[in-house]
N, C-alpha and C. Protein backbone atom coordinates (compact mmCIF):
# COMPACT_ATOMS: atom_id res chain seq x y z
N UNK A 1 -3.76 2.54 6.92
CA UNK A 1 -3.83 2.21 5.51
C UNK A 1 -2.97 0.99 5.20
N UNK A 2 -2.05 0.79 5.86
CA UNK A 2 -0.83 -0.23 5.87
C UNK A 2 -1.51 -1.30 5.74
N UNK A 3 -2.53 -1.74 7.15
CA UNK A 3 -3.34 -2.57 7.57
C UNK A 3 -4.37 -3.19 6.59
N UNK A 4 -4.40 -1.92 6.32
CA UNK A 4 -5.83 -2.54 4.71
C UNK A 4 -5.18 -2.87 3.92
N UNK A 5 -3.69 -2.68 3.73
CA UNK A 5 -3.45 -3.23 2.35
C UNK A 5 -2.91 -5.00 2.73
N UNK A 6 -2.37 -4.95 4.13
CA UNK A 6 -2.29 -6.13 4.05
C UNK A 6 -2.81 -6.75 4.14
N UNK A 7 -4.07 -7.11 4.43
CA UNK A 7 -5.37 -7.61 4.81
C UNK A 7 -5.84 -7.85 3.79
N UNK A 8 -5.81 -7.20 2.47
CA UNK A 8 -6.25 -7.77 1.61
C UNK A 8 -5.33 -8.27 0.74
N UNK A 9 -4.18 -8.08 0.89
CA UNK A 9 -3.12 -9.05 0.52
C UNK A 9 -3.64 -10.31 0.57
N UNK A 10 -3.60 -10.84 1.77
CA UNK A 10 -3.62 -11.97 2.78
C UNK A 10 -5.24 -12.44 2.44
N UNK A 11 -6.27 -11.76 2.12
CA UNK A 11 -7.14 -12.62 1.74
C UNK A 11 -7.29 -13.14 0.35
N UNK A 12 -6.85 -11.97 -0.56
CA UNK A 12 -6.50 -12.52 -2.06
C UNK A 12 -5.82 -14.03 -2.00
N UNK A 13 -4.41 -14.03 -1.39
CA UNK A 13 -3.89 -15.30 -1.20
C UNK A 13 -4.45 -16.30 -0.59
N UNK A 14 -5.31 -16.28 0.15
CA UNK A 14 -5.94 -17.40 0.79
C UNK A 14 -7.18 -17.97 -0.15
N UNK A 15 -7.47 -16.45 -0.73
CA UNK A 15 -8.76 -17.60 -1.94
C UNK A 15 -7.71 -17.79 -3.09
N UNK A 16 -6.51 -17.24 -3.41
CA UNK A 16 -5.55 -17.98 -4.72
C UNK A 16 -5.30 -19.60 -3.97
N UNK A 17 -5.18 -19.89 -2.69
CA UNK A 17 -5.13 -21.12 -2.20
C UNK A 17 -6.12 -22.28 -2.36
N UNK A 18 -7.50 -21.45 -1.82
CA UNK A 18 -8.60 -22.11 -2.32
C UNK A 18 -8.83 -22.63 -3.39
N UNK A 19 -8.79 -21.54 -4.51
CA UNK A 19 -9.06 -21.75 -5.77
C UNK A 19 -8.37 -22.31 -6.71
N UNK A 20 -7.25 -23.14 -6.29
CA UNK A 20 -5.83 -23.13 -6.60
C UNK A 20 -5.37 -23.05 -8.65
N UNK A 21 -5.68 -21.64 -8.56
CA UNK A 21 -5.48 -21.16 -9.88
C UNK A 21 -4.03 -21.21 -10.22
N UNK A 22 -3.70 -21.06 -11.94
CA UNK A 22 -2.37 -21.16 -12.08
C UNK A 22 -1.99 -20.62 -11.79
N UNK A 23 -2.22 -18.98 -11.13
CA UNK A 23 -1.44 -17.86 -10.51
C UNK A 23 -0.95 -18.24 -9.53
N UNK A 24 0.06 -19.15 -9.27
CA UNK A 24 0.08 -19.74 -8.11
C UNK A 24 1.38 -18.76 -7.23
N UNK A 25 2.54 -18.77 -8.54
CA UNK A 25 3.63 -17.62 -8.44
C UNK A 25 3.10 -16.35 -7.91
N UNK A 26 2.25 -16.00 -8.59
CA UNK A 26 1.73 -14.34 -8.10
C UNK A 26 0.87 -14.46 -7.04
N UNK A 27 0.41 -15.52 -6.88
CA UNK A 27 -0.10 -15.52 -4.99
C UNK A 27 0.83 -15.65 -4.31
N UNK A 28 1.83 -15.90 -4.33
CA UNK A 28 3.05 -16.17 -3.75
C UNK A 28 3.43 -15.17 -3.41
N UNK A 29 3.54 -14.31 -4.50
CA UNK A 29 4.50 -12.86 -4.55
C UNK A 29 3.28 -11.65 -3.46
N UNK A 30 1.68 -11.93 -3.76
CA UNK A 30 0.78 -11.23 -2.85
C UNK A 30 1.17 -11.10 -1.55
N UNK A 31 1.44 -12.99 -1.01
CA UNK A 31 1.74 -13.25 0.78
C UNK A 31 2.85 -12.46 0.63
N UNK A 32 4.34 -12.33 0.43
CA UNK A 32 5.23 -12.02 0.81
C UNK A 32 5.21 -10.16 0.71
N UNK A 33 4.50 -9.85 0.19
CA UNK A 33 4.12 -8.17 0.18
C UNK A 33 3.34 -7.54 1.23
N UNK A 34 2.29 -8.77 1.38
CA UNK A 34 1.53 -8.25 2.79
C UNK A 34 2.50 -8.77 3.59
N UNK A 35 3.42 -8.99 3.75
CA UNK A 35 3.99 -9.40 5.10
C UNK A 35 5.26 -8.64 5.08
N UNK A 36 5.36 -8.03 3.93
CA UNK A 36 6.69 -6.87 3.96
C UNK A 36 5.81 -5.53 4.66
N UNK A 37 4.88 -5.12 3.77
CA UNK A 37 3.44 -3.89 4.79
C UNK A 37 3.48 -4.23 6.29
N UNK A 38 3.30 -5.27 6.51
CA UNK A 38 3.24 -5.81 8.26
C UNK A 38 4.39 -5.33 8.89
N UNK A 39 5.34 -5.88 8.62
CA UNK A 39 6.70 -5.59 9.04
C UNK A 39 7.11 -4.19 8.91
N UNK A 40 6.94 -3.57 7.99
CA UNK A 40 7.20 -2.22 7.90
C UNK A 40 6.38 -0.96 9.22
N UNK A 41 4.94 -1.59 8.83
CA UNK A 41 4.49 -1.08 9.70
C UNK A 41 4.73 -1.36 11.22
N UNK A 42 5.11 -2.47 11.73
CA UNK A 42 5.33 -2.58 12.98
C UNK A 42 6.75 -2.24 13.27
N UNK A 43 7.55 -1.71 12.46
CA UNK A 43 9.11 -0.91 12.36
C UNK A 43 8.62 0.58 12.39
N UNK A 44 7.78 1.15 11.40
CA UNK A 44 7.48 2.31 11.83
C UNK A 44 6.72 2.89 12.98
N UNK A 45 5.79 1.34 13.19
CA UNK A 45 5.32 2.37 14.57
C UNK A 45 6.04 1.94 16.26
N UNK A 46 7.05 1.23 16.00
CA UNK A 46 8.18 1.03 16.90
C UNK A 46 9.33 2.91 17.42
N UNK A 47 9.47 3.37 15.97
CA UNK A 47 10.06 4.43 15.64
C UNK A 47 9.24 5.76 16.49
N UNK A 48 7.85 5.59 15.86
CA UNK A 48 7.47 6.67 16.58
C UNK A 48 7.33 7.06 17.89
């Protein structure tokens, strides 16, 4: 589930790139969330 969310993190931000809407801040804030999910997940499944 981790995976899906970052994944679509990461594509939202790539069409906020494309499209280069004024949301430019909150695409910003999208990348750095999917990449906190990433990280988390590759910490938790280090753990298990």
């Amino acid at each position: 589930m981790l995976w899906t969310i970052a994944v679509v993190l990461i594509v939202l931000w790539l069409l906020g790139l494309v499209s280069s809407t004024t949301l430019g801040g909150f695409i910003h804030i999208l990348l750095v969330l999917a990449i906190v999910v990433v990280l988390l997940n590759v910490i938790q499944g280090r753990r298990a």
